[in-house]
Protein backbone atom coordinates (compact mmCIF):
# COMPACT_ATOMS: atom_id res chain seq x y z
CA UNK A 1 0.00 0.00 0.00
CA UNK A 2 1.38 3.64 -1.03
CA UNK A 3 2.66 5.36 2.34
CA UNK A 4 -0.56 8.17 2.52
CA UNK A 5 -1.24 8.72 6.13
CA UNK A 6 0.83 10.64 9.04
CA UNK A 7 -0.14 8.62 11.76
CA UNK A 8 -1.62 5.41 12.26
CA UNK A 9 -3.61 4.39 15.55
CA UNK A 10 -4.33 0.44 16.73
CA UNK A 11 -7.38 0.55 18.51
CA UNK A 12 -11.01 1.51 17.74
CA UNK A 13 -12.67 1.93 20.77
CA UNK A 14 -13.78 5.29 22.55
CA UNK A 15 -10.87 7.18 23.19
CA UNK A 16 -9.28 5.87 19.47
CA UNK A 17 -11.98 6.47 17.37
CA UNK A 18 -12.07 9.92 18.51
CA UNK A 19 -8.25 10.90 18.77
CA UNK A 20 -8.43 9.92 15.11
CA UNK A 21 -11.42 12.29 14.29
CA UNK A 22 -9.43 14.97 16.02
CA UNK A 23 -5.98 14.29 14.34
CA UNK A 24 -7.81 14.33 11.15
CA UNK A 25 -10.03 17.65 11.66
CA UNK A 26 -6.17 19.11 12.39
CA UNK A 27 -5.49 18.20 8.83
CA UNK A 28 -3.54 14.92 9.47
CA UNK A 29 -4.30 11.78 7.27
CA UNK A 30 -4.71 8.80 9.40
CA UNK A 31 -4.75 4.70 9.09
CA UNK A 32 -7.11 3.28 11.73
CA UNK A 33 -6.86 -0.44 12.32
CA UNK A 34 -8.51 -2.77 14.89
CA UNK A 35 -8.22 -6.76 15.41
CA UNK A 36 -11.63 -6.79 14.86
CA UNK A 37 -11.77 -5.91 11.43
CA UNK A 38 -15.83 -5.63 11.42
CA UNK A 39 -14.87 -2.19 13.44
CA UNK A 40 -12.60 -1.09 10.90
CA UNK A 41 -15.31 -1.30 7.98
CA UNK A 42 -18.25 0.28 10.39
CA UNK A 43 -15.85 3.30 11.49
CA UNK A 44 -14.68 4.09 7.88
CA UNK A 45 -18.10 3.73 6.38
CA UNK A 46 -19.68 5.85 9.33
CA UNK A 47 -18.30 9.00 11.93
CA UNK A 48 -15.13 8.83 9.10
CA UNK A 49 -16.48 8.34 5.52
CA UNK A 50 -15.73 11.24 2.80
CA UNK A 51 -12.73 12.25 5.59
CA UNK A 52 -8.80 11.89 5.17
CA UNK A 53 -8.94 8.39 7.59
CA UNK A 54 -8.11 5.32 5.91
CA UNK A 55 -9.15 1.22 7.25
CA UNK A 56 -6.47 -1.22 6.96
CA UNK A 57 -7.81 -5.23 6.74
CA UNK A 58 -4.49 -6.06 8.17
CA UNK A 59 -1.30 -4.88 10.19
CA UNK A 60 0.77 -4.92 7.43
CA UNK A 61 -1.02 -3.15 5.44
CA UNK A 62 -1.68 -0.61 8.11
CA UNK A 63 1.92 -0.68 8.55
CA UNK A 64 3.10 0.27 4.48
CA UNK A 65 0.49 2.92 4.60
CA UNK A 66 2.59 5.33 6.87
CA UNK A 67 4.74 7.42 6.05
CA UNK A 68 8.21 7.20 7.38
CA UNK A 69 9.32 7.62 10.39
CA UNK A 70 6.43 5.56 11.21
CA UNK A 71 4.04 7.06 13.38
CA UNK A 72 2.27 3.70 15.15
CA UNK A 73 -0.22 4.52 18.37
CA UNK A 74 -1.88 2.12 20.42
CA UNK A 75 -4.73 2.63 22.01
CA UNK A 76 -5.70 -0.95 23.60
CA UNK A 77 -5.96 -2.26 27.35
CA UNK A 78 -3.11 -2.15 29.36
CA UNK A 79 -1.22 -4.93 29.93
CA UNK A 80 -0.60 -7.79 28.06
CA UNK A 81 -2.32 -6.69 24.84
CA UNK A 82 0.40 -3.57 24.75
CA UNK A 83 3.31 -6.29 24.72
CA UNK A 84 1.80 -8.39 22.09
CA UNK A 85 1.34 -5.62 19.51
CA UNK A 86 5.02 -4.26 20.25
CA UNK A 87 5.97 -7.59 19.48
CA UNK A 88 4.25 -7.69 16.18
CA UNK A 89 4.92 -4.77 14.76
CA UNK A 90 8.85 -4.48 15.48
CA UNK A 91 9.42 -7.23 13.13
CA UNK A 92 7.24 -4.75 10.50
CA UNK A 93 9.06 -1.48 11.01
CA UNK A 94 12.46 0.37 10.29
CA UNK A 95 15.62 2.18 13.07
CA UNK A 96 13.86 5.63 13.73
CA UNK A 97 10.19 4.09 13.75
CA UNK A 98 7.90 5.35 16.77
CA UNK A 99 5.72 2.80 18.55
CA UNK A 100 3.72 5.21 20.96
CA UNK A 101 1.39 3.72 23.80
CA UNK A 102 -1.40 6.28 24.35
CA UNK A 103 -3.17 4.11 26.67
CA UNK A 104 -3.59 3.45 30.91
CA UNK A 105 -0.16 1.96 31.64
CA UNK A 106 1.77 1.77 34.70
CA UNK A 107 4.69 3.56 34.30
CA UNK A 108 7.12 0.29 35.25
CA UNK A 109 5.89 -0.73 31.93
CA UNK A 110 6.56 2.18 30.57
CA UNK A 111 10.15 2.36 31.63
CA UNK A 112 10.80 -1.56 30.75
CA UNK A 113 9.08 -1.05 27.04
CA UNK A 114 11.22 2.49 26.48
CA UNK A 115 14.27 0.30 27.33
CA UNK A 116 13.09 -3.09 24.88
CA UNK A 117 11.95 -1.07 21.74
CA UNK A 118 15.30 1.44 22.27
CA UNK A 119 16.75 -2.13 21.83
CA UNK A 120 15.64 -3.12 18.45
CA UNK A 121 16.65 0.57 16.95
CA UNK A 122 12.83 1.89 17.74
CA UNK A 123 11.68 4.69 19.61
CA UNK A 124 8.76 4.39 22.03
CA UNK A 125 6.71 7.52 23.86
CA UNK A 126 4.17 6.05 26.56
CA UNK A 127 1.99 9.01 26.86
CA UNK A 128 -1.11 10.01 29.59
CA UNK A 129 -4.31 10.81 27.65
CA UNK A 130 -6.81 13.13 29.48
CA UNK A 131 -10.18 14.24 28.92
CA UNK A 132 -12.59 11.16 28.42
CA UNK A 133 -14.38 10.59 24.80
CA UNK A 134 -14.89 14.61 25.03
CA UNK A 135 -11.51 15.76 25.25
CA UNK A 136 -10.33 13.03 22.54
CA UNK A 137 -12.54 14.77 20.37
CA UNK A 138 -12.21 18.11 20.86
CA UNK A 139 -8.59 18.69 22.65
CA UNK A 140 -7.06 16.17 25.82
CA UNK A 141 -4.36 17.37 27.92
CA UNK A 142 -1.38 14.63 26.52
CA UNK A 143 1.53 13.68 28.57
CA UNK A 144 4.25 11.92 26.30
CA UNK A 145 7.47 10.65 27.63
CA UNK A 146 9.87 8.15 26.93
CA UNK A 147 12.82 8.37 23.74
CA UNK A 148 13.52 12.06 23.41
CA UNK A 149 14.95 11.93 19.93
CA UNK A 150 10.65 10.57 19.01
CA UNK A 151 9.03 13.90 20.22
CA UNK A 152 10.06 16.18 16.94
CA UNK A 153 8.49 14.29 14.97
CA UNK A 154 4.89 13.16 17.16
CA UNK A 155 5.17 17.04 18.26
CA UNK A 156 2.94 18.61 15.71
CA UNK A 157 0.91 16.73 16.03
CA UNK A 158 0.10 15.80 19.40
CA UNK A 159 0.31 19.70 19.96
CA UNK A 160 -2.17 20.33 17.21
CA UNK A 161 -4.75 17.84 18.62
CA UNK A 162 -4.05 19.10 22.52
CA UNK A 163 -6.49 21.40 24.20
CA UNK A 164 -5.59 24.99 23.84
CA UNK A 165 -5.21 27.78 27.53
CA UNK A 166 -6.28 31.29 26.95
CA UNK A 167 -3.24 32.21 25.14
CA UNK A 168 -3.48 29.35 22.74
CA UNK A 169 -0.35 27.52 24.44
CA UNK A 170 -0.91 23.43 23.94
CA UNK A 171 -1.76 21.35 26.89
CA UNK A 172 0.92 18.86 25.83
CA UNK A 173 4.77 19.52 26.26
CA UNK A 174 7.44 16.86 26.51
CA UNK A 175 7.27 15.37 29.95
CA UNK A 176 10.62 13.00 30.44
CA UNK A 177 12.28 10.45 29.99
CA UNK A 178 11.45 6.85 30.45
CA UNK A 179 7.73 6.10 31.89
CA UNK A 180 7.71 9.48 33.28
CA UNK A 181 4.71 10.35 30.53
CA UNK A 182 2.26 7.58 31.96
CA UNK A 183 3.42 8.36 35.65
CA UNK A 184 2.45 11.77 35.56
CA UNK A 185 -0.70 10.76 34.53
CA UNK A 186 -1.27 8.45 36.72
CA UNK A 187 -0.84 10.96 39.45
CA UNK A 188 -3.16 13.26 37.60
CA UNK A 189 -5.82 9.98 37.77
CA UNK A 190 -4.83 10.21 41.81
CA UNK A 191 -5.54 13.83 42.42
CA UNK A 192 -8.78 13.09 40.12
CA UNK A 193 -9.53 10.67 42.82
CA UNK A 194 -9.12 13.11 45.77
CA UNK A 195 -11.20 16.05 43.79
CA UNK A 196 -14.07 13.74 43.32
CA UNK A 197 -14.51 12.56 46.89
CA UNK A 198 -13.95 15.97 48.11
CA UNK A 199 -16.94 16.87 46.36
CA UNK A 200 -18.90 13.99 47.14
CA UNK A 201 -17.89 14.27 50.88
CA UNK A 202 -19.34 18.35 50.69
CA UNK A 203 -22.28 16.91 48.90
CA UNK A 204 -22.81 14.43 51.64
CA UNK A 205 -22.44 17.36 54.17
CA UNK A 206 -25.09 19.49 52.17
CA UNK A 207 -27.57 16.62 51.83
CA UNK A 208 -27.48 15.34 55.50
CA UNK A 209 -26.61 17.72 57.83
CA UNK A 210 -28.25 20.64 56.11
CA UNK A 211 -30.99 19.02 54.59
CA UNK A 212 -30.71 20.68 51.40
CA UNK A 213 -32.06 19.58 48.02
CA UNK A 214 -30.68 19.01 45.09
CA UNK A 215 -32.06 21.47 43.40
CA UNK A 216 -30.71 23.90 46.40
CA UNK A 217 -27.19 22.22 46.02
CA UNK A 218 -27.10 22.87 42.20
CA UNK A 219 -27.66 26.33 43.23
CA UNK A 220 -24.48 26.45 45.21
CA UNK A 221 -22.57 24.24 42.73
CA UNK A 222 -22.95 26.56 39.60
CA UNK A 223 -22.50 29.55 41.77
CA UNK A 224 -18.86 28.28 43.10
CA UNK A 225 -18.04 27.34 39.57
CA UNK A 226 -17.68 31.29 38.57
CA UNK A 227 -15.32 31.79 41.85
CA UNK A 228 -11.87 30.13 42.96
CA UNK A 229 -13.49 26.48 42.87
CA UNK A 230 -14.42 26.36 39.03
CA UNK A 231 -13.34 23.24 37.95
CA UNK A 232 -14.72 20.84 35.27
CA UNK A 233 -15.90 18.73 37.98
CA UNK A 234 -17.69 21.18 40.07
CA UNK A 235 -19.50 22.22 36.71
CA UNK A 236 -20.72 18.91 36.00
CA UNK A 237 -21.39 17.72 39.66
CA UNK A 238 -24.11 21.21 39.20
CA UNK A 239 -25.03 19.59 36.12
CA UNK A 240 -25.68 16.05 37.71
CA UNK A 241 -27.61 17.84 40.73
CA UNK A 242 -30.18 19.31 37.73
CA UNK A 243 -30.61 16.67 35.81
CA UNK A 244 -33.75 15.05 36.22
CA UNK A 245 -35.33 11.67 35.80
CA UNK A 246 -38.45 11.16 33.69
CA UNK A 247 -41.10 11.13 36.69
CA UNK A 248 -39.18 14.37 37.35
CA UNK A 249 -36.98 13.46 40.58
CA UNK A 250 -33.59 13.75 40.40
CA UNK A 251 -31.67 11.19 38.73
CA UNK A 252 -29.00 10.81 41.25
CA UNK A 253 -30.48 10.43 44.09
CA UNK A 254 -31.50 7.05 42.22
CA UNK A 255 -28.35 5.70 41.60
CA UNK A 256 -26.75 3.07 43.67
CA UNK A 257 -24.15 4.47 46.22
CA UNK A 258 -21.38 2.56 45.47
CA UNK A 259 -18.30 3.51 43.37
CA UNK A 260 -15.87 1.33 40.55
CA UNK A 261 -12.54 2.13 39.83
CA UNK A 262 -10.23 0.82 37.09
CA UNK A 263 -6.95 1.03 39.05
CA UNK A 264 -5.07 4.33 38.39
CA UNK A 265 -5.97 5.70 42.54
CA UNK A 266 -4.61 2.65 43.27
CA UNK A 267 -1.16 2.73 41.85
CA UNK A 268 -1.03 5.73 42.58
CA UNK A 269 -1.15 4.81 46.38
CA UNK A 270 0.75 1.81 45.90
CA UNK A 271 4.10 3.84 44.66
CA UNK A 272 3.45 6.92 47.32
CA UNK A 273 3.77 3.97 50.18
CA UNK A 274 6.87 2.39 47.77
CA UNK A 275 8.30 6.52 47.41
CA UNK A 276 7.58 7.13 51.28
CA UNK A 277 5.61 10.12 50.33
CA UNK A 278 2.55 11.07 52.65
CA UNK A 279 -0.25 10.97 49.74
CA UNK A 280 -2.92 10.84 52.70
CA UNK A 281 -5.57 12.66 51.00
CA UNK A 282 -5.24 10.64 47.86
CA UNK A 283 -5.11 7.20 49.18
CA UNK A 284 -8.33 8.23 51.53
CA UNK A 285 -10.19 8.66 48.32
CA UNK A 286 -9.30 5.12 47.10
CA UNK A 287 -10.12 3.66 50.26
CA UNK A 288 -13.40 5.70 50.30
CA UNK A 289 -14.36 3.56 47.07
CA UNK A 290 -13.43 0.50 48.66
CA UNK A 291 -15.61 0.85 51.11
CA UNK A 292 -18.67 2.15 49.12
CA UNK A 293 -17.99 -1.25 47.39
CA UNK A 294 -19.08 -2.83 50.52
CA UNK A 295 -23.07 -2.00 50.46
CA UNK A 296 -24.49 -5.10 51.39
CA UNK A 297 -22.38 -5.26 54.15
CA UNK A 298 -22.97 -1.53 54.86
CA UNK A 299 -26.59 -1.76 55.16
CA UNK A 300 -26.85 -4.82 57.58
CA UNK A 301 -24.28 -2.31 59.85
CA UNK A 302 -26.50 0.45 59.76
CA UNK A 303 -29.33 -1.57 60.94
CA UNK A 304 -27.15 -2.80 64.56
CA UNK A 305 -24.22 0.26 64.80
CA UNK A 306 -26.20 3.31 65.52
CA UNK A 307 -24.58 7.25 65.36
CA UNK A 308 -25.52 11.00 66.04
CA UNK A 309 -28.56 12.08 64.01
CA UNK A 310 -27.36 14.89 61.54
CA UNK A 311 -28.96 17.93 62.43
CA UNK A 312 -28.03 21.66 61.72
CA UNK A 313 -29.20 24.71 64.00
CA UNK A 314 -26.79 27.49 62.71
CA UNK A 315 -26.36 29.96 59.71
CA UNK A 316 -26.71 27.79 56.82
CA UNK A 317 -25.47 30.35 54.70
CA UNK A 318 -22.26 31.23 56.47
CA UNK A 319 -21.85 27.28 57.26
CA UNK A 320 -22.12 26.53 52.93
CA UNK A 321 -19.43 29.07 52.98
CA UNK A 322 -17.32 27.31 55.49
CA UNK A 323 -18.27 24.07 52.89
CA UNK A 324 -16.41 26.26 50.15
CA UNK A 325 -13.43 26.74 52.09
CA UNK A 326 -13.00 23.53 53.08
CA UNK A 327 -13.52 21.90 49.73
CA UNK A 328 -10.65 24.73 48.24
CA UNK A 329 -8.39 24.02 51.11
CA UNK A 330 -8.53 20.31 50.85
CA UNK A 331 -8.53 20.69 46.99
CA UNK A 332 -4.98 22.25 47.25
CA UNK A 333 -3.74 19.50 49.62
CA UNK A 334 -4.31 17.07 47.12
CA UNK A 335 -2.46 18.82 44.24
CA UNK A 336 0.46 19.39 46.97
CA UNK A 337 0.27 15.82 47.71
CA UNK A 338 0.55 14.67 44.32
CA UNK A 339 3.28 17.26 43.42
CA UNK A 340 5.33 15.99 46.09
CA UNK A 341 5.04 12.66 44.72
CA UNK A 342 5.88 13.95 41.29
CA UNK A 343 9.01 15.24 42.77
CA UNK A 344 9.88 12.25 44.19
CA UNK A 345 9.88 10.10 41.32
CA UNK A 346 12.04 12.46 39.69
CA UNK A 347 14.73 12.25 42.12
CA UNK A 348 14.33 8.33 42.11
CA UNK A 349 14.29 7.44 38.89
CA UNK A 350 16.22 10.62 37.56
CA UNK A 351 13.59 12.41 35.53
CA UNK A 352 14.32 16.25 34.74
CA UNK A 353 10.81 17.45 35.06
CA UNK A 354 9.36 20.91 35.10
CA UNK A 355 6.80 20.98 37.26
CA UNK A 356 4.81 24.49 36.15
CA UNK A 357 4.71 22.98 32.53
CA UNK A 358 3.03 19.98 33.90
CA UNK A 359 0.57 22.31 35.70
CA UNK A 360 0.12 23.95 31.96
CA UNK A 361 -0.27 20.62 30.26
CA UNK A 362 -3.86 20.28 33.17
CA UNK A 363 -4.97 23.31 32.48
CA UNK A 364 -7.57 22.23 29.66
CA UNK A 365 -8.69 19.22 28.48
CA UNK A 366 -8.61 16.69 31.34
CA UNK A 367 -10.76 16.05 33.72
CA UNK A 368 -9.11 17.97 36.83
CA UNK A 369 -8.79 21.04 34.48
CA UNK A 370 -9.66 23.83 37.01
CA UNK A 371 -8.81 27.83 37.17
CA UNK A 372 -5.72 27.46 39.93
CA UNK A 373 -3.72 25.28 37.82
CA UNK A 374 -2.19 28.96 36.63
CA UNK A 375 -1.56 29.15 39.71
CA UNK A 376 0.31 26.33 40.72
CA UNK A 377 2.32 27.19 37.09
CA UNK A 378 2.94 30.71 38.36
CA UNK A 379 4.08 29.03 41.88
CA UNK A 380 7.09 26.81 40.23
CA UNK A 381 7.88 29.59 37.81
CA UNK A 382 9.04 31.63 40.49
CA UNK A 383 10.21 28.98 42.39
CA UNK A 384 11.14 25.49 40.09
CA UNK A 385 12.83 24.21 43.82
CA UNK A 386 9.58 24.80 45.14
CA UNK A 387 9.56 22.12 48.18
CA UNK A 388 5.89 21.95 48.73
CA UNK A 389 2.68 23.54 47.18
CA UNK A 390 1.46 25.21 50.30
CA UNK A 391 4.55 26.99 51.04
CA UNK A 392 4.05 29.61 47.85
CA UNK A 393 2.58 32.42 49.49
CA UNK A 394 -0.92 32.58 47.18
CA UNK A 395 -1.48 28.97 48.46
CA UNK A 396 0.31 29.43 51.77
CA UNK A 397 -2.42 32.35 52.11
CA UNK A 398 -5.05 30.80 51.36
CA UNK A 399 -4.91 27.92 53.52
CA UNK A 400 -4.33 30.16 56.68
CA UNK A 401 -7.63 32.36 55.02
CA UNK A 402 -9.72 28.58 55.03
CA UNK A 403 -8.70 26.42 57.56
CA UNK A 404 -11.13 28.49 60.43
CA UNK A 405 -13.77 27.06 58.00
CA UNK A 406 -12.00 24.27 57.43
CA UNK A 407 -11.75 23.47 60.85
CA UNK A 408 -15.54 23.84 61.58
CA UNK A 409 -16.93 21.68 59.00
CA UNK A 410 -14.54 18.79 59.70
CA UNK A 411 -15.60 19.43 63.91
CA UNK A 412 -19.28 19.95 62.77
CA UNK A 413 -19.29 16.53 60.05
CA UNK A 414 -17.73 14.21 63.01
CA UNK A 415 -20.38 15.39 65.47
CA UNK A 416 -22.90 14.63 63.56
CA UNK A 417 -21.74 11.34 61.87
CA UNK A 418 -21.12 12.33 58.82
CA UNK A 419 -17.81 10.74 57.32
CA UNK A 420 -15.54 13.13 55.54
CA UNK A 421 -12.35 11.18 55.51
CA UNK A 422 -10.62 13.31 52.36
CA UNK A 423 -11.56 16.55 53.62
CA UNK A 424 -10.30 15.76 57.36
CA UNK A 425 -6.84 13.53 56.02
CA UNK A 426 -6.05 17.51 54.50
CA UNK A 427 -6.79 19.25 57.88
CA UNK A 428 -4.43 16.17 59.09
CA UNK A 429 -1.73 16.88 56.55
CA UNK A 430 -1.66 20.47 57.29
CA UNK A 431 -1.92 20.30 60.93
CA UNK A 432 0.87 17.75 60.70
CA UNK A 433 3.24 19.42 57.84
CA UNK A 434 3.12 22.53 60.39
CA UNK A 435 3.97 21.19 63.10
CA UNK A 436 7.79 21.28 64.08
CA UNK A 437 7.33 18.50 66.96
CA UNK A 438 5.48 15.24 66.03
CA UNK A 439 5.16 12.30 68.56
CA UNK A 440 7.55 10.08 66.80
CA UNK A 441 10.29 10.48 69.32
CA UNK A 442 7.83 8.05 71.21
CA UNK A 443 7.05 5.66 67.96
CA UNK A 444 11.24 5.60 67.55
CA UNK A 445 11.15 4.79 71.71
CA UNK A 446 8.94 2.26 71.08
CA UNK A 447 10.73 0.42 67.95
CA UNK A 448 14.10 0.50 70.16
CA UNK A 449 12.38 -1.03 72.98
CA UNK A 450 11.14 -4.37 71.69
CA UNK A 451 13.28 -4.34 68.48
CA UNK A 452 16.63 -2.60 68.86
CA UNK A 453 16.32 -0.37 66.42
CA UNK A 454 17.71 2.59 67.72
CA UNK A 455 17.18 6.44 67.43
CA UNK A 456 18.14 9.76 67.16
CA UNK A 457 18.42 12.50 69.69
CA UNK A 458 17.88 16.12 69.62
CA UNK A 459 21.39 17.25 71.74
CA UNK A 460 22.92 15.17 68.92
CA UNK A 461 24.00 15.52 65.53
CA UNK A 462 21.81 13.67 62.86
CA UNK A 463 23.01 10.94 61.77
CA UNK A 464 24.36 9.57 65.38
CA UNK A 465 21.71 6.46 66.63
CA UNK A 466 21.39 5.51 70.08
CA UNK A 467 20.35 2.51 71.32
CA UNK A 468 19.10 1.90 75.24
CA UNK A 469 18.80 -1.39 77.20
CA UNK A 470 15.43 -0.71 78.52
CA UNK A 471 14.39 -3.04 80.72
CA UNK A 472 18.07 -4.50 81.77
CA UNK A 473 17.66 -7.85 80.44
CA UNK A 474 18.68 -7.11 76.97
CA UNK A 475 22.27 -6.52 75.71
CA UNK A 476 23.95 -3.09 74.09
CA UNK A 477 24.06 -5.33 70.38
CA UNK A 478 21.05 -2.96 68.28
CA UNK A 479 19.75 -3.89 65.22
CA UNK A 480 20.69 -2.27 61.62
CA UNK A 481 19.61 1.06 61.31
CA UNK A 482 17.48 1.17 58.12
CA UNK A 483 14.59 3.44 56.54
CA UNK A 484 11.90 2.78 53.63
């Protein structure tokens, strides 16, 4: 087959059928081509008949239809499918080729497949994709990363097809090397997590302790979305709130209360724990899933473990603003949270990373697209060694301006048995970040004393460990020092 097309993508499903579209409404040619050739025919003879996408019957025919260097993307299941179609197709293509995996991967995989393909004289980008069917469409927010010398040449068009900021700037810049691309997105998945249950958790609050509708929630939802909280989320939780049934109730409170996931949260609190990084916030969310998963065993509890009744005697005005503040302050946690695990990958696994870009590259397009993102860009511009989020003084102020809110909603929510276990893990963080003293000079007292393993002491240098026979009957012989 004559070489026509620029790219070619592997994968006809939601996400690939419409980062095709896209690509070719930028003025790209494109090869689509599925297993299941039956797709192939139906896509080509429907959404992309009369349009500059071509169907291949077969992989090597998708494969002589690009022009060189070949451009191949894959957008199937993570896993084992991504290894099998690597496999076929370096047998098929030429030193300087680009295999690029635009799907869900872990970044281990990442980093093993950069190394294998950079093997056989190929280049491979494993690059986050954000935005749902919507922002496939219309613009994602793309993450590549992997072999530098590929990104010239996937550049134009990756930036083309990328949602756009204000100025026009491309949510998609070069992130790193290695599996840095896919990690950075799976962070982005993890802070997704966090902003969700936030909202759900002020939702929760709104519904139960203040009785409110949701009609009378939408209200507040759509009216936060024009202030500091507008987000993509908050405009479709209003969205959700009005949408209506058709005997006229509102569709979600019909919808079972408990949550799937497809993995990304939990990676994402699997490495923090592997990184030693407090992603607290995060890793509640996850959890908070878990244990919506557990409704049957939920409802036999609340039928024998009995609480406070939610009531609510106060300003309900001033208290929905205390609702704000703790939702923004708890928002900013999370971001901070997964920053510092951003950073801390890049130290481990030697990534140069800039952070504000990364910040840019959210802006639009994905689902945790909200207006402080600029912010947090404007907060690492000035600062690239920028230790944590909440040290910058817009963020550092704005916390202090909250957490009086803060504070009451989280004191209010456990009196009155609601669970809130995102937005009181950031009160945690904070409280504990702040603090110069924390009672692990006990915890350390506590490992010596049943397993040797020393400790540190403030009249000493750092560094020096000290070991004490507590109880007389043991010896002065102390166990390795060690850390994870």
């Amino acid at each position: 087959m004559e070489a026509i097309s620029d790219i070619g993508v592997i994968g006809i499903a939601v996400m690939g059928e419409n980062l095709i579209l896209n690509m070719e409404s930028k003025g790209f040619s494109v090869t689509a081509y599925n297993r299941s050739v039956d797709k192939v025919e139906k896509f080509v003879n429907g959404r992309a008949k009369g349009k500059n996408i071509f169907g291949a019957m077969s992989i090597e025919e998708f494969i002589g239809s690009l022009k060189r260097p070949r451009k191949v993307m894959l957008m199937v299941k993570a896993g084992r499918p991504v290894d099998d179609f690597i496999e076929t197709l370096i047998p098929l293509l030429e030193p300087g080729d680009i295999i690029i995996d635009g799907g869900n991967s872990h970044f281990p995989d990442t980093e093993r497949r950069v190394k294998y393909v950079e093997s056989k004289g190929l280049l491979y980008i494993g690059t986050g994709v954000s935005g749902g069917e919507e922002g496939a469409l219309l613009g994602p927010s793309i993450m590549p990363g992997g072999s530098k010398a590929a990104w010239e040449s996937v550049k134009p068009i990756f930036q083309a097809i990328a949602a756009k900021v204000e100025d026009g700037s491309p949510c998609c810049e070069w992130i790193g090397d290695g599996g840095s691309g896919h990690f950075v997105k799976m962070v982005h998945n993890g802070i997704e997590y966090g902003d969700m249950q936030l909202i759900n958790e002020t939702y929760q609050v709104m519904k139960d302790m203040l009785g409110m509708s949701a009609d009378d929630m939408q209200k507040v939802f759509a009216e936060w979305n024009k202030g500091e909280l507008n987000s993509y989320l908050i405009e479709i939780t209003s969205d959700i709130l009005a949408f209506k049934d058709e005997d006229g109730a509102p569709l979600v409170d019909k919808i079972l209360d408990t949550a799937g996931q497809k993995g990304t949260g939990k990676w994402t609190g699997t490495v923090a724990l592997e990184l030693g990084v407090p992603l607290t916030l995060i890793a509640e969310s996850v959890f908070s899933r878990c244990l919506s998963a557990l409704k049957d065993e939920r409802v036999a509890a609340s039928k024998v473990l009995t609480g406070p009744t939610p009531t609510f005697e106060g300003d309900k005005a001033a208290f929905i603003n205390d609702l704000r503040d703790a939702l923004y302050a708890a928002k900013v946690i999370s971001y901070a949270q997964g920053y510092q695990m951003i950073q801390a990958a890049a130290l481990e696994y030697g990534w140069q990373l800039d952070y504000g870009s990364i910040a840019l590259m959210w802006r639009e397009g994905c689902i945790i697209r909200s207006s402080f993102l600029g912010k947090i860009k404007e907060a690492f511009d000035k600062n690239p060694a920028l230790q944590n989020l909440i040290l910058d003084d817009f963020f550092k102020d704005k916390i202090l301006q909250a957490q009086a809110g803060w504070r009451r909603v989280v004191a209010a929510a456990v009196l009155n048995g609601i669970p809130v276990p995102c937005i009181s893990a950031g009160i945690n963080y904070f409280d504990g970040y702040r603090s110069a003293r924390l009672p692990a000079n006990l915890l350390q007292a506590q490992r010596d004393y049943f397993g040797a393993h020393t400790y540190e002491r403030l009249d000493g240098p750092r560094g020096q460990f000290f070991h004490t026979n507590w109880t007389g009957r043991g010896g002065e012989t102390s166990s390795t020092t060690y850390g994870v």
